[in-house]
PDB file of N, CA and C in Angstrom:
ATOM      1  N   UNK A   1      57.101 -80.045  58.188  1.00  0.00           N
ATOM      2  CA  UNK A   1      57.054 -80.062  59.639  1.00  0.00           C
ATOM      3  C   UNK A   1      57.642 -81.385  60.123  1.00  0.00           C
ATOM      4  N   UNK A   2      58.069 -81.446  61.073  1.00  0.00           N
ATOM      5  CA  UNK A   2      59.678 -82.662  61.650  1.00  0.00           C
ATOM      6  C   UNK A   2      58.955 -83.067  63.266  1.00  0.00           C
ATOM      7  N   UNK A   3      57.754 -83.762  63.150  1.00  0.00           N
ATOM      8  CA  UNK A   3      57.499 -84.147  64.546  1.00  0.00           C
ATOM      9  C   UNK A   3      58.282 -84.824  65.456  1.00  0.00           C
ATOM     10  N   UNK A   4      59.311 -85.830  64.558  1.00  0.00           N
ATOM     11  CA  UNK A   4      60.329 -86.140  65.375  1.00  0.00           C
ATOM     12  C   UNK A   4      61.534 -86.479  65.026  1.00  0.00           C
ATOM     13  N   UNK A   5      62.042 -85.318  66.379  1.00  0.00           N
ATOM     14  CA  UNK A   5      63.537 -85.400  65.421  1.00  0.00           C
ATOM     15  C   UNK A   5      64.992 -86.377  66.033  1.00  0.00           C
ATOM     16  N   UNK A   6      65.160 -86.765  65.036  1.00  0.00           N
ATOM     17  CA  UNK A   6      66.095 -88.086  64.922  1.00  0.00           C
ATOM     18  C   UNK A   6      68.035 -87.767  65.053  1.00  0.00           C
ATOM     19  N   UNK A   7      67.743 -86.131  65.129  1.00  0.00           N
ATOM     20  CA  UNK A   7      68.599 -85.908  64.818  1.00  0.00           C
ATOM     21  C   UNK A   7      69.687 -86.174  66.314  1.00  0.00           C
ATOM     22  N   UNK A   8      70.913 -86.499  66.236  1.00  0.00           N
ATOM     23  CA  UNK A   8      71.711 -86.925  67.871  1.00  0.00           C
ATOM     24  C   UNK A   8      71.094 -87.824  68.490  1.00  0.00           C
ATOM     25  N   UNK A   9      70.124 -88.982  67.848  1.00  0.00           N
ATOM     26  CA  UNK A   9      69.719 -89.567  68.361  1.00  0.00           C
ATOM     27  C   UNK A   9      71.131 -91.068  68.785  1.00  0.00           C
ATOM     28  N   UNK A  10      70.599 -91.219  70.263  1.00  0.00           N
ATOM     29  CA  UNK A  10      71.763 -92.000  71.240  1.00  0.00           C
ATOM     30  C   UNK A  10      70.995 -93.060  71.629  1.00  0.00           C
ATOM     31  N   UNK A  11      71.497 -94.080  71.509  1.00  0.00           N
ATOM     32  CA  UNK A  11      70.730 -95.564  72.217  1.00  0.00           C
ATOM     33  C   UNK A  11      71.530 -96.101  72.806  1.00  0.00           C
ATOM     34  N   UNK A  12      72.805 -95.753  72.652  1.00  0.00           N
ATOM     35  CA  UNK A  12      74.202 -96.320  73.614  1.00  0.00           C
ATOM     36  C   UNK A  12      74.551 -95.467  73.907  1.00  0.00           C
ATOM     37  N   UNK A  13      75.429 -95.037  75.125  1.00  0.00           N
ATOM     38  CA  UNK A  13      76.467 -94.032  75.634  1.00  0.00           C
ATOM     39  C   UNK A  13      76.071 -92.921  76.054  1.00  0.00           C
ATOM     40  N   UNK A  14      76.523 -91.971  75.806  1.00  0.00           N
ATOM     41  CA  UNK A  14      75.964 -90.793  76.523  1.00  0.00           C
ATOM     42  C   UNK A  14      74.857 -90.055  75.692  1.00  0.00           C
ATOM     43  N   UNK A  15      73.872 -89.810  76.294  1.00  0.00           N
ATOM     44  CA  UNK A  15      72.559 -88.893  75.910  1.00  0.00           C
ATOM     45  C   UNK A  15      72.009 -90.246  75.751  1.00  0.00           C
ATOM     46  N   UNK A  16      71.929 -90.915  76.226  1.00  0.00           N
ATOM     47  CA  UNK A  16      70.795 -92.112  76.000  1.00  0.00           C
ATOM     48  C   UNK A  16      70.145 -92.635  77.139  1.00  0.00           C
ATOM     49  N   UNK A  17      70.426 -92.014  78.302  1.00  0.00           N
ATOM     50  CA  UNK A  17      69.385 -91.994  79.547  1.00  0.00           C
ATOM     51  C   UNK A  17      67.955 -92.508  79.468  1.00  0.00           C
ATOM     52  N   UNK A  18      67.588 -91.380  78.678  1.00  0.00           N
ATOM     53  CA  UNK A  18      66.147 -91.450  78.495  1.00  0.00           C
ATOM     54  C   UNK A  18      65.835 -92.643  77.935  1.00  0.00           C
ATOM     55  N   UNK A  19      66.209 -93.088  76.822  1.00  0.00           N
ATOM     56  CA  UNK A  19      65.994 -94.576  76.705  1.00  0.00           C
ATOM     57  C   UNK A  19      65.912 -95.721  77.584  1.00  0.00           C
ATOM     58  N   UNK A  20      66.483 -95.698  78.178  1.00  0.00           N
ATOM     59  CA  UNK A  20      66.998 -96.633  79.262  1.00  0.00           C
ATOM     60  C   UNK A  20      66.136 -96.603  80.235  1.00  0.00           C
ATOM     61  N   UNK A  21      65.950 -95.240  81.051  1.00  0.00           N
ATOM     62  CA  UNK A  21      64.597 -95.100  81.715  1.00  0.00           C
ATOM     63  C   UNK A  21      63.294 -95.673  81.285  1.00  0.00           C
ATOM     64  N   UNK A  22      62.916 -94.907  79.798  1.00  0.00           N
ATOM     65  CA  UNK A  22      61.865 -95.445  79.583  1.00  0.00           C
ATOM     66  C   UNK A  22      61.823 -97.232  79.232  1.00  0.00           C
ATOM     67  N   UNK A  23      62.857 -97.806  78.766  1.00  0.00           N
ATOM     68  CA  UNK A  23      62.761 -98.976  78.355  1.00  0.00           C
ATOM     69  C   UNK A  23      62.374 -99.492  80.038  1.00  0.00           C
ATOM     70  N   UNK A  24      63.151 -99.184  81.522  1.00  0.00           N
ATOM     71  CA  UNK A  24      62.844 -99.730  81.994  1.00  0.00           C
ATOM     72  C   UNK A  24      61.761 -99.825  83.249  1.00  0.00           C
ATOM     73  N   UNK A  25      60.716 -98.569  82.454  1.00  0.00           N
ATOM     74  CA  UNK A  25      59.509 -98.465  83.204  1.00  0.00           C
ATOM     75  C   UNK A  25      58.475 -99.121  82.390  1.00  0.00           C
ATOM     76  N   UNK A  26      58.877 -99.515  81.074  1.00  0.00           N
ATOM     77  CA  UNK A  26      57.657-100.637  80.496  1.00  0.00           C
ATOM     78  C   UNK A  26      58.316-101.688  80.841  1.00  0.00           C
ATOM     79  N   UNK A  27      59.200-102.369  81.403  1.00  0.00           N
ATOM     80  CA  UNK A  27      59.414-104.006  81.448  1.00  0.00           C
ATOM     81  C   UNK A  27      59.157-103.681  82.946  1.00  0.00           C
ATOM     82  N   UNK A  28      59.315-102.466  83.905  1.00  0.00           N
ATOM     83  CA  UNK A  28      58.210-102.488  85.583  1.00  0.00           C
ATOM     84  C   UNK A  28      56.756-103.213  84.979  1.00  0.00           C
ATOM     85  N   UNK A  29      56.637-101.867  84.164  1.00  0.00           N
ATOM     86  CA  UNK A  29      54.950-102.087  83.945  1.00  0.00           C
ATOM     87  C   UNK A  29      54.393-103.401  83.503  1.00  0.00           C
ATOM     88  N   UNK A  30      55.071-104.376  82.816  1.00  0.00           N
ATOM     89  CA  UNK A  30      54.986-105.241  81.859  1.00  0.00           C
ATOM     90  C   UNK A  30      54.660-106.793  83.281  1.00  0.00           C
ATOM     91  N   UNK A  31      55.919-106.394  84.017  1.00  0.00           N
ATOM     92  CA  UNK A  31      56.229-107.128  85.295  1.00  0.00           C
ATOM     93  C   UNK A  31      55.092-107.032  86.103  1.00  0.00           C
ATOM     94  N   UNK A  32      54.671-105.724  86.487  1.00  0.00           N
ATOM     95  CA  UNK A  32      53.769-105.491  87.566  1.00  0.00           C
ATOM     96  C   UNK A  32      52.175-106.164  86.739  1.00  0.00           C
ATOM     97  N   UNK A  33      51.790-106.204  85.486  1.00  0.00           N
ATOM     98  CA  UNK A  33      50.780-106.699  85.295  1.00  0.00           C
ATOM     99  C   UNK A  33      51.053-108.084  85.104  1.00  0.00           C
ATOM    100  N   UNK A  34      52.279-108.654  85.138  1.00  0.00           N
ATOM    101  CA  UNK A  34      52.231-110.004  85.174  1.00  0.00           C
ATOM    102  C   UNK A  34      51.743-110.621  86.480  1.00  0.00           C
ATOM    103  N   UNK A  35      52.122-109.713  87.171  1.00  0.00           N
ATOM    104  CA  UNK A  35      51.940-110.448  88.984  1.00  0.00           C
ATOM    105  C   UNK A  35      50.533-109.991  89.425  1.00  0.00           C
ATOM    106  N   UNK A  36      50.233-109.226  88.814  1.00  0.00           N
ATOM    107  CA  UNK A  36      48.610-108.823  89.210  1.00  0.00           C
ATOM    108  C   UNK A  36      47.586-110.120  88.629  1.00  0.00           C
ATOM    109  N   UNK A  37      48.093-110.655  87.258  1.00  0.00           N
ATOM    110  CA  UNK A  37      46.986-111.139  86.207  1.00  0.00           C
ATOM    111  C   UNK A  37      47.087-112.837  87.276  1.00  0.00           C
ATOM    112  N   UNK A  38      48.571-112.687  88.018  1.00  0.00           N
ATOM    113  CA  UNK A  38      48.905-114.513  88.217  1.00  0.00           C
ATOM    114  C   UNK A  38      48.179-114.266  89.789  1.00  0.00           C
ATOM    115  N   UNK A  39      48.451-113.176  90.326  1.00  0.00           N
ATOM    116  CA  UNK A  39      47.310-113.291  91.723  1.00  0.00           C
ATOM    117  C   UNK A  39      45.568-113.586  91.451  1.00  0.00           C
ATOM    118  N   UNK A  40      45.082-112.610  90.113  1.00  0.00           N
ATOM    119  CA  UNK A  40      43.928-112.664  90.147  1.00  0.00           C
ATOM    120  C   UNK A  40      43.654-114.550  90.159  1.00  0.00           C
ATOM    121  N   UNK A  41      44.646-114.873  88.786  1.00  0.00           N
ATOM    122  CA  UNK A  41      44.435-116.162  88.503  1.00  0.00           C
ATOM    123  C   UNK A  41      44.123-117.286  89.822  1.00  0.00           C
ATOM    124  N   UNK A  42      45.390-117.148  90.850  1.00  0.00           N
ATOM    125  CA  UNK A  42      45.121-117.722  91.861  1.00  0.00           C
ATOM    126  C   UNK A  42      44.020-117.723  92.975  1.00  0.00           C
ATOM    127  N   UNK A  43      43.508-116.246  92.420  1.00  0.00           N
ATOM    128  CA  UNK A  43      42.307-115.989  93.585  1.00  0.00           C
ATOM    129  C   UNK A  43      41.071-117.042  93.221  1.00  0.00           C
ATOM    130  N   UNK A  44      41.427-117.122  91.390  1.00  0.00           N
ATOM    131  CA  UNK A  44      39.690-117.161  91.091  1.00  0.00           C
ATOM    132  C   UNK A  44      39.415-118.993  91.325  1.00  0.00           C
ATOM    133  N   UNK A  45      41.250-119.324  91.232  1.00  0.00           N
ATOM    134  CA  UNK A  45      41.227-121.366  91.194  1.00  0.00           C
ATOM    135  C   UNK A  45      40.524-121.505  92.667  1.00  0.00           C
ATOM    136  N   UNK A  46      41.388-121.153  93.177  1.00  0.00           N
ATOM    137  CA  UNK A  46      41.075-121.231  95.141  1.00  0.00           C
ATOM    138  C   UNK A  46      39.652-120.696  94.905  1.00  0.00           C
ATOM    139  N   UNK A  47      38.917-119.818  94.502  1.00  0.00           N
ATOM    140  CA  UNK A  47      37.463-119.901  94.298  1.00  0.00           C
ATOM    141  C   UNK A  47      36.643-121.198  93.918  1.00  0.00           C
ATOM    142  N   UNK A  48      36.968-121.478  92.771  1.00  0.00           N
ATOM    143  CA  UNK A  48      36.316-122.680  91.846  1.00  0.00           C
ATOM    144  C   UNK A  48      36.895-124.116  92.798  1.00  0.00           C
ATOM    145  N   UNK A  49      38.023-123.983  93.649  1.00  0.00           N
ATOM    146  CA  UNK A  49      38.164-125.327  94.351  1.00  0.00           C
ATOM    147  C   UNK A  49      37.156-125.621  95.347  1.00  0.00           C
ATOM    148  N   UNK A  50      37.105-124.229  95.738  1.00  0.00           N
ATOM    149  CA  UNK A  50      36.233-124.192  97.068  1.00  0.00           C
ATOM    150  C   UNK A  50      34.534-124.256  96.732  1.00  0.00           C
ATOM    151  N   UNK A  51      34.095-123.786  95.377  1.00  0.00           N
ATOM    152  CA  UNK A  51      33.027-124.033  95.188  1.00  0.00           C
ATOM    153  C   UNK A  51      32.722-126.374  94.986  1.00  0.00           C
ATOM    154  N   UNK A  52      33.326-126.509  94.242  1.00  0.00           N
ATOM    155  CA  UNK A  52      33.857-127.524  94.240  1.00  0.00           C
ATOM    156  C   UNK A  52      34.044-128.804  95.339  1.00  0.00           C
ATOM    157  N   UNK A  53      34.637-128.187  96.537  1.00  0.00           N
ATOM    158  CA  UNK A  53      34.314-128.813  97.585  1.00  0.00           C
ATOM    159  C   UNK A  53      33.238-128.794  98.399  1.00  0.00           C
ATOM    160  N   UNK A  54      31.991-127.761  98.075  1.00  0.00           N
ATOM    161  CA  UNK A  54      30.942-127.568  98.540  1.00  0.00           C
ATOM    162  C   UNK A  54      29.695-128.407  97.555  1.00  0.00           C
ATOM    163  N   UNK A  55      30.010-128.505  96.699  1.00  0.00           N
ATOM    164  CA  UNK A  55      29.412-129.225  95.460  1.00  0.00           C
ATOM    165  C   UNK A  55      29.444-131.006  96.040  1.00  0.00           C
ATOM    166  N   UNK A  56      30.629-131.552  96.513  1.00  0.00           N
ATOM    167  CA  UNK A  56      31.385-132.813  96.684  1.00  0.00           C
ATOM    168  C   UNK A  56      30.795-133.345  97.813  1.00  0.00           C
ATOM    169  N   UNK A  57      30.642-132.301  98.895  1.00  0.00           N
ATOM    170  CA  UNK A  57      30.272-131.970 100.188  1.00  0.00           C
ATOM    171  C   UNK A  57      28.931-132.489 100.063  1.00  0.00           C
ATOM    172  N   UNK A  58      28.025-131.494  99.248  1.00  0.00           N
ATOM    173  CA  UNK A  58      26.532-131.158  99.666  1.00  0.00           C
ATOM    174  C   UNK A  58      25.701-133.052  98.774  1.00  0.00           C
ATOM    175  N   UNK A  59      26.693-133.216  97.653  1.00  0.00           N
ATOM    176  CA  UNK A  59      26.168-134.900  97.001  1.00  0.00           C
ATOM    177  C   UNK A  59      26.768-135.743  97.831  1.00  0.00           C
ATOM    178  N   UNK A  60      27.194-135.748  98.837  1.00  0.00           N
ATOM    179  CA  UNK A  60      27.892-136.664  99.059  1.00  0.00           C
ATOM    180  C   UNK A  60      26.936-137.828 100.055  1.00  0.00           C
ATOM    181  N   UNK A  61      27.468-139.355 100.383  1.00  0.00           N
ATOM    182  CA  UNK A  61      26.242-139.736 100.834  1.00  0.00           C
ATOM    183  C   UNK A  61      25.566-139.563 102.022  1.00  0.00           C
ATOM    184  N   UNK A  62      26.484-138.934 103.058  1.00  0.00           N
ATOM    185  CA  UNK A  62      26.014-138.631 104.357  1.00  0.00           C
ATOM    186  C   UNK A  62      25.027-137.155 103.931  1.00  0.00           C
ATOM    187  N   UNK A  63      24.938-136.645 103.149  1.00  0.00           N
ATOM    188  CA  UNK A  63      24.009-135.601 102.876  1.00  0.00           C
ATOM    189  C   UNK A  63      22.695-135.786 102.313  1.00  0.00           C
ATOM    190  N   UNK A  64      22.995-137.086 101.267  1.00  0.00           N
ATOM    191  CA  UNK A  64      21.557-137.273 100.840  1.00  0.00           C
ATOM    192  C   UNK A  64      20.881-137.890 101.537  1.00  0.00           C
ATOM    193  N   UNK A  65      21.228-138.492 102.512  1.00  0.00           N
ATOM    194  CA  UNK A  65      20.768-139.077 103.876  1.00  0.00           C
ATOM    195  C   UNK A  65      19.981-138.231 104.400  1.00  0.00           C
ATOM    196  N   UNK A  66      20.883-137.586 104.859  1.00  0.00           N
ATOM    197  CA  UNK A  66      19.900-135.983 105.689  1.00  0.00           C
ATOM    198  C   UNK A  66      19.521-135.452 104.830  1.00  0.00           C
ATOM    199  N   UNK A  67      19.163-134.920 103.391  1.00  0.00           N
ATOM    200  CA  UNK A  67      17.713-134.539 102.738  1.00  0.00           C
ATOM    201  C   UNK A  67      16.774-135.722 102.867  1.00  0.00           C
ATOM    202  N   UNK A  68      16.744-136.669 102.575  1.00  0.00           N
ATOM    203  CA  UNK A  68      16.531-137.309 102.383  1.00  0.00           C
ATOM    204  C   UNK A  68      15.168-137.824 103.909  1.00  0.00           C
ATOM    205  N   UNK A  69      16.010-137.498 104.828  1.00  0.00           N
ATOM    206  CA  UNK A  69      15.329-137.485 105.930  1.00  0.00           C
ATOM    207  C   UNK A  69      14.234-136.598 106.504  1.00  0.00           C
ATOM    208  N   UNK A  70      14.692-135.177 106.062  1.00  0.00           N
ATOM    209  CA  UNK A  70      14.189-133.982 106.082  1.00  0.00           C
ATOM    210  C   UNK A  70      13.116-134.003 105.498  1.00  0.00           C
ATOM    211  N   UNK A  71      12.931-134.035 104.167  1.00  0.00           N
ATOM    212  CA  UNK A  71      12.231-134.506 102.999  1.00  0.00           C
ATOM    213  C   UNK A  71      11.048-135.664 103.795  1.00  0.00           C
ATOM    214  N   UNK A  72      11.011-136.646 104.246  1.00  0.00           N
ATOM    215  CA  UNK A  72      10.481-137.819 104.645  1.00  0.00           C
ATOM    216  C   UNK A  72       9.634-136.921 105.671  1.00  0.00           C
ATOM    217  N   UNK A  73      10.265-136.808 106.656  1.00  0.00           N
ATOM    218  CA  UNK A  73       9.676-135.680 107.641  1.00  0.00           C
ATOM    219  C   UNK A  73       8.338-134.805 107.624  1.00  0.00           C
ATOM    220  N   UNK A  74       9.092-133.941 106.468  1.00  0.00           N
ATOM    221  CA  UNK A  74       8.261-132.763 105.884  1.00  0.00           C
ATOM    222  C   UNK A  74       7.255-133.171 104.886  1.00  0.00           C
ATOM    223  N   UNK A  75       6.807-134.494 104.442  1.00  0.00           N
ATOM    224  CA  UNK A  75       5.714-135.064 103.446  1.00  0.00           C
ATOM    225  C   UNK A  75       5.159-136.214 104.956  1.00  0.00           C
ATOM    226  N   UNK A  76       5.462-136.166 105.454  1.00  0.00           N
ATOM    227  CA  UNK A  76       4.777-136.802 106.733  1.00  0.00           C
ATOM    228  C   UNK A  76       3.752-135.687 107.266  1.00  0.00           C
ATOM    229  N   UNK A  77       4.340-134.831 107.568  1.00  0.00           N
ATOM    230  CA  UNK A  77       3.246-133.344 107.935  1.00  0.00           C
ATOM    231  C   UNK A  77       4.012-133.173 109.593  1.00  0.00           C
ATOM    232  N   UNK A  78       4.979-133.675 109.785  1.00  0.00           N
ATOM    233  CA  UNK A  78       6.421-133.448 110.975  1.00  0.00           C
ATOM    234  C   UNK A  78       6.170-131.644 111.005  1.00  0.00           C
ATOM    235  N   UNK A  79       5.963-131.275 111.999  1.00  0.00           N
ATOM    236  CA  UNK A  79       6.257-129.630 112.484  1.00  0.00           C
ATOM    237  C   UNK A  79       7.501-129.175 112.083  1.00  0.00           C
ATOM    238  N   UNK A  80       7.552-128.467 110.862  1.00  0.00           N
ATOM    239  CA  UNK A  80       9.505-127.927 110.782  1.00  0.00           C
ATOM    240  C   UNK A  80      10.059-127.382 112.005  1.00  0.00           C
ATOM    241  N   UNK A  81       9.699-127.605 113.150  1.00  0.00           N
ATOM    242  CA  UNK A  81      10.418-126.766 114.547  1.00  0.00           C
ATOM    243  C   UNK A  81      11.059-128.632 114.529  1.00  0.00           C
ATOM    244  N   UNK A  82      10.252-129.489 114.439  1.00  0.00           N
ATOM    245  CA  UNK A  82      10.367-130.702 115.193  1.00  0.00           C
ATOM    246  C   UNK A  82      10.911-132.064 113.782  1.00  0.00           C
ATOM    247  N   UNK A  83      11.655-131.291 113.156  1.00  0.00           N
ATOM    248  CA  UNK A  83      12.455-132.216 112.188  1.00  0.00           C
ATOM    249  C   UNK A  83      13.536-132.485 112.939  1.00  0.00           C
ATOM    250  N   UNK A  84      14.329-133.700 112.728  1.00  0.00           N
ATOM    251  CA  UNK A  84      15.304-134.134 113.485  1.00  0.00           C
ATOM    252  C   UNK A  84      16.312-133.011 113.623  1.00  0.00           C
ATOM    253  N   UNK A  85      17.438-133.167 114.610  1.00  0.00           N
ATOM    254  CA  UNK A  85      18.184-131.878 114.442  1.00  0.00           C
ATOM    255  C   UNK A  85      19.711-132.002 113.881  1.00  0.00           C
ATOM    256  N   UNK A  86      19.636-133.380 113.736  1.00  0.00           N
ATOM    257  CA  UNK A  86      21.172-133.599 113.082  1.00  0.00           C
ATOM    258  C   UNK A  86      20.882-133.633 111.730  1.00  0.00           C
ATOM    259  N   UNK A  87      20.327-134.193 111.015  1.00  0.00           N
ATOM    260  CA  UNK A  87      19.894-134.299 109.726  1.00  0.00           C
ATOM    261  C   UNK A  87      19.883-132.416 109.255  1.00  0.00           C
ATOM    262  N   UNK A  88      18.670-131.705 109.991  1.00  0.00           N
ATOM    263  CA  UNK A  88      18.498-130.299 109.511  1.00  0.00           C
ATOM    264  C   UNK A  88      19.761-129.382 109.788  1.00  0.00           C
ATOM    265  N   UNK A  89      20.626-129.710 111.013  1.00  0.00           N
ATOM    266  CA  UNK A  89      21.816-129.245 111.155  1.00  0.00           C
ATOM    267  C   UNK A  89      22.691-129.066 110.087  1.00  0.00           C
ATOM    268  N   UNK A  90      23.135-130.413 109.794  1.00  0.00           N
ATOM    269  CA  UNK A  90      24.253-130.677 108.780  1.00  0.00           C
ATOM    270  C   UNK A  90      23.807-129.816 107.448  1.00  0.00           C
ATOM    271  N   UNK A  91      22.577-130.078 107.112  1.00  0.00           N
ATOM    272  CA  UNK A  91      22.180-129.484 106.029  1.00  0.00           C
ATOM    273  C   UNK A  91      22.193-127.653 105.827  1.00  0.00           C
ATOM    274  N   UNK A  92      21.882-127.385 106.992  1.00  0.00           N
ATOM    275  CA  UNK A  92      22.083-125.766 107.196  1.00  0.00           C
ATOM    276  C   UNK A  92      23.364-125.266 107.393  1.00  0.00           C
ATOM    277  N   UNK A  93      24.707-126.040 107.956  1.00  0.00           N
ATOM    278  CA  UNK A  93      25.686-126.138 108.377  1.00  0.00           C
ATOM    279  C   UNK A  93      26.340-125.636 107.033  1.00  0.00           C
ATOM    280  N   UNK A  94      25.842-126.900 105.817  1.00  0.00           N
ATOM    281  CA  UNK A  94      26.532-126.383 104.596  1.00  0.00           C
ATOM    282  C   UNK A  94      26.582-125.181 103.919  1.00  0.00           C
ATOM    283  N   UNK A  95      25.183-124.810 104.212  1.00  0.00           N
ATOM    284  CA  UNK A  95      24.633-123.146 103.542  1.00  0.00           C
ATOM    285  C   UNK A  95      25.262-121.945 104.412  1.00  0.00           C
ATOM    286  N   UNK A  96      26.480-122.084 105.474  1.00  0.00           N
ATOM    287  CA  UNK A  96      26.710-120.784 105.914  1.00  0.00           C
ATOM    288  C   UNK A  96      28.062-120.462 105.545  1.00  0.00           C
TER     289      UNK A  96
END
């Protein structure tokens, strides 16, 4: 039994279409997952930068200030309606 037959087989010139086609729907395909894998890539950096700048953000020293204040406040026995409002601002500001 001859599953495949070799026989008139064309890779140049005429009757070799099909080759050609198929060769050039795997270098599409090959292409199209290159540009998919380099978008994901870019999605996930611009993720991790942005986590990153929230990280930079939230240690930074004008922040530990305002925990810091908050904190002082709230072991005082300060009403959480009646914690300062720039200090609790900034700090909630970061979390949205």
């Amino acid at each position: 039994m001859n599953l495949i037959n070799l026989n008139g087989l064309a890779l140049i010139g005429p009757g070799s279409e099909w080759f050609w086609s198929m060769l050039q729907f795997v270098i599409v395909a090959i292409t199209l997952y290159a540009i998919f894998r380099q978008v994901r890539l870019q999605a996930s950096a611009a993720a991790i930068e942005q986590v990153e700048a929230l990280y930079r953000e939230w240690n930074s020293e004008r922040m530990a200030r305002n925990r810091l204040i908050v904190l002082e406040a709230l072991r005082d026995g300060v009403d959480p309606a009646n914690i300062p409002r720039s200090a609790s601002g900034d700090l909630a500001r970061i979390h949205r």
